[in-house]
Protein backbone atom coordinates (compact mmCIF):
# COMPACT_ATOMS: atom_id res chain seq x y z
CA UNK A 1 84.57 247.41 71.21
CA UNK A 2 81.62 244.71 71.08
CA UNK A 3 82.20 241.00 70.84
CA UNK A 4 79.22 238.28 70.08
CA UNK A 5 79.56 234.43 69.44
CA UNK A 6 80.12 234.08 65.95
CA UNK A 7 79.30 230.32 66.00
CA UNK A 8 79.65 227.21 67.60
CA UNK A 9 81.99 223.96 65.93
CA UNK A 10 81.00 220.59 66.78
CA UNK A 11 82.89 217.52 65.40
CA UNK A 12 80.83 215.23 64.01
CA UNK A 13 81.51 211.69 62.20
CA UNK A 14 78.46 211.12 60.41
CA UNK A 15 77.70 214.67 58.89
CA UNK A 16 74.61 213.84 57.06
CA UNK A 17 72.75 212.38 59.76
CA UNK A 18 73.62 215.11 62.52
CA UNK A 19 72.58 217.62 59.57
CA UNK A 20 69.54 215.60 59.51
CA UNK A 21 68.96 216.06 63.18
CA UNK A 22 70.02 219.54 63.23
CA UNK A 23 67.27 219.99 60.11
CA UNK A 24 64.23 217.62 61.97
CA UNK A 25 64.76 218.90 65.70
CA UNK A 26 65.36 222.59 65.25
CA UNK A 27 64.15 223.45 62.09
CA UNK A 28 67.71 224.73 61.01
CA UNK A 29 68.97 225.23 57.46
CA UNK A 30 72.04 224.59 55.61
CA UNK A 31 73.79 227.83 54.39
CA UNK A 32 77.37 226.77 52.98
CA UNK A 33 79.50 223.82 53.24
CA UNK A 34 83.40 224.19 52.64
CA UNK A 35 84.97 220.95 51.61
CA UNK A 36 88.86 220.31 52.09
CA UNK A 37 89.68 217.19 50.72
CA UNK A 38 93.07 218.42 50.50
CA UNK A 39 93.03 218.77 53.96
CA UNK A 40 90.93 215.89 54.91
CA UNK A 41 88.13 217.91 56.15
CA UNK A 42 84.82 219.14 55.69
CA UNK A 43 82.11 222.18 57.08
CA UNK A 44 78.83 222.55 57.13
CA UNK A 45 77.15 225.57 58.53
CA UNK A 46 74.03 225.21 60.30
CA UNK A 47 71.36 227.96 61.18
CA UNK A 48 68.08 228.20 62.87
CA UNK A 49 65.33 230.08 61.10
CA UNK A 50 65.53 233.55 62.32
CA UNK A 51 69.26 233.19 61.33
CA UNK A 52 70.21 234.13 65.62
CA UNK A 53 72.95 231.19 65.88
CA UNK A 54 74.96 229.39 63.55
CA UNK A 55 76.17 225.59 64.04
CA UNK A 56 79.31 224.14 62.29
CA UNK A 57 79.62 220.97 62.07
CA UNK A 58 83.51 219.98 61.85
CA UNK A 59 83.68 216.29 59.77
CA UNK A 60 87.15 214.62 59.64
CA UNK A 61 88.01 212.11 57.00
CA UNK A 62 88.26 208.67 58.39
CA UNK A 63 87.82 209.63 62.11
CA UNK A 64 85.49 207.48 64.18
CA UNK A 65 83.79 208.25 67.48
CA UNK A 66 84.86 211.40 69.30
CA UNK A 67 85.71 211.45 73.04
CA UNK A 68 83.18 214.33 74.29
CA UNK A 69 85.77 214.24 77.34
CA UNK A 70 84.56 216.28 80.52
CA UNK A 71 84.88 219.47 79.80
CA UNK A 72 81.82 219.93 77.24
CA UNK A 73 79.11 220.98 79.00
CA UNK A 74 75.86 221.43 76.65
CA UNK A 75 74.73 224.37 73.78
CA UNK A 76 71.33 225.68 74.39
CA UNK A 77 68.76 226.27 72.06
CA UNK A 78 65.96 228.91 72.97
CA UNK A 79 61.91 228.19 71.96
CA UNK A 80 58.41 229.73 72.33
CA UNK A 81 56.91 226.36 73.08
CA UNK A 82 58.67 224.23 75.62
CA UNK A 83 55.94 221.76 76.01
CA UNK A 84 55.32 221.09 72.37
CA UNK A 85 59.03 221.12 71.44
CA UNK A 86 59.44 218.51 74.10
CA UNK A 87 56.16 216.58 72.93
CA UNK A 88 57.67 216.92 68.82
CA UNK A 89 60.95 215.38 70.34
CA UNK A 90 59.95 212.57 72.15
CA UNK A 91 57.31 211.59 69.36
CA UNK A 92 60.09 211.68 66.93
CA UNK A 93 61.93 209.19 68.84
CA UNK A 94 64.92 211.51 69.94
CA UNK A 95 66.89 210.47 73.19
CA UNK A 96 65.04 213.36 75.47
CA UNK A 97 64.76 213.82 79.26
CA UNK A 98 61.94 215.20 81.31
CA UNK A 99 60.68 218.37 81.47
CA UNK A 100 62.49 219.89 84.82
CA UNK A 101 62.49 223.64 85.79
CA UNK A 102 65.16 225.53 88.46
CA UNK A 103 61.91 227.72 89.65
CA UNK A 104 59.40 225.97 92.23
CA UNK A 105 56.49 224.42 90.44
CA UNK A 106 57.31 226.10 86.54
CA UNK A 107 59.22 223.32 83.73
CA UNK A 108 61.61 225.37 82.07
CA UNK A 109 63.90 223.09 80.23
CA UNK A 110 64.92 219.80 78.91
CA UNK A 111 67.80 217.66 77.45
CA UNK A 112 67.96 216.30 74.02
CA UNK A 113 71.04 214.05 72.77
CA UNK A 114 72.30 214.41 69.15
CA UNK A 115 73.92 211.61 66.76
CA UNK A 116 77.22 212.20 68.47
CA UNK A 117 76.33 212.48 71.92
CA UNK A 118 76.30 216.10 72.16
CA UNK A 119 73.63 217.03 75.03
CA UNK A 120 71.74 220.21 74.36
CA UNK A 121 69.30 222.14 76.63
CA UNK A 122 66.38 223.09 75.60
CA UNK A 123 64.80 225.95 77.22
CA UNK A 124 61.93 228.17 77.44
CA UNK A 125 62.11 231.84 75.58
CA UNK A 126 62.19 234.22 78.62
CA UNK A 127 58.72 236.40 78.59
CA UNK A 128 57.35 232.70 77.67
């Protein structure tokens, strides 16, 4: 038996403008939305270009600002080009960190904040 991630969820209250991010940053695509107004929700289903991970994005009807609470840690989204992902980034105005690396003397990663808060690593491909 084999298991994989089939996706990840994030809760969102402005679903537009974290699609928007999702769209600008990463270069994802829509693929389906499901809308429940019977059940006072909505999905929209996210995925990066070589279709590897897909992103739902949970909205709620009426619901404000989400708690992240302290037990979300970050998603982590691979690329070819660390430096000029980072450089794209902080040009665009997105709520970035510094390039840091865990190995002496090599960057390897960096944070970027979404609409909600959500904090997401992004690192360098491995062979890269």
């Amino acid at each position: 038996m084999k298991y994989k991630i089939a996706h990840e969820m994030l809760r969102v209250k402005n679903p537009e403008e974290s699609i928007k991010f999702y769209e600008n940053a990463f270069g994802f695509h829509r693929t389906r939305t499901v809308e429940k107004p019977e059940d006072q929700f909505n999905l929209y289903y996210l995925t990066d270009p070589d279709e590897t991970i897909e992103l739902e994005l949970t909205y709620n009807y009426g619901h404000g600002d989400y708690n992240l609470g302290d037990g979300y840690g970050h998603l982590a989204i691979a690329t070819d080009n660390l430096e000029d992902s980072w450089k794209k980034h902080k040009e665009a105005g997105y709520n970035v960190t510094d390039l840091s690396g865990l190995d002496e003397g090599r960057k390897s990663y960096y944070f970027i904040t979404d609409p909600d808060g959500f904090k997401i690593e992004v690192v360098r491909l491995k062979n890269n």
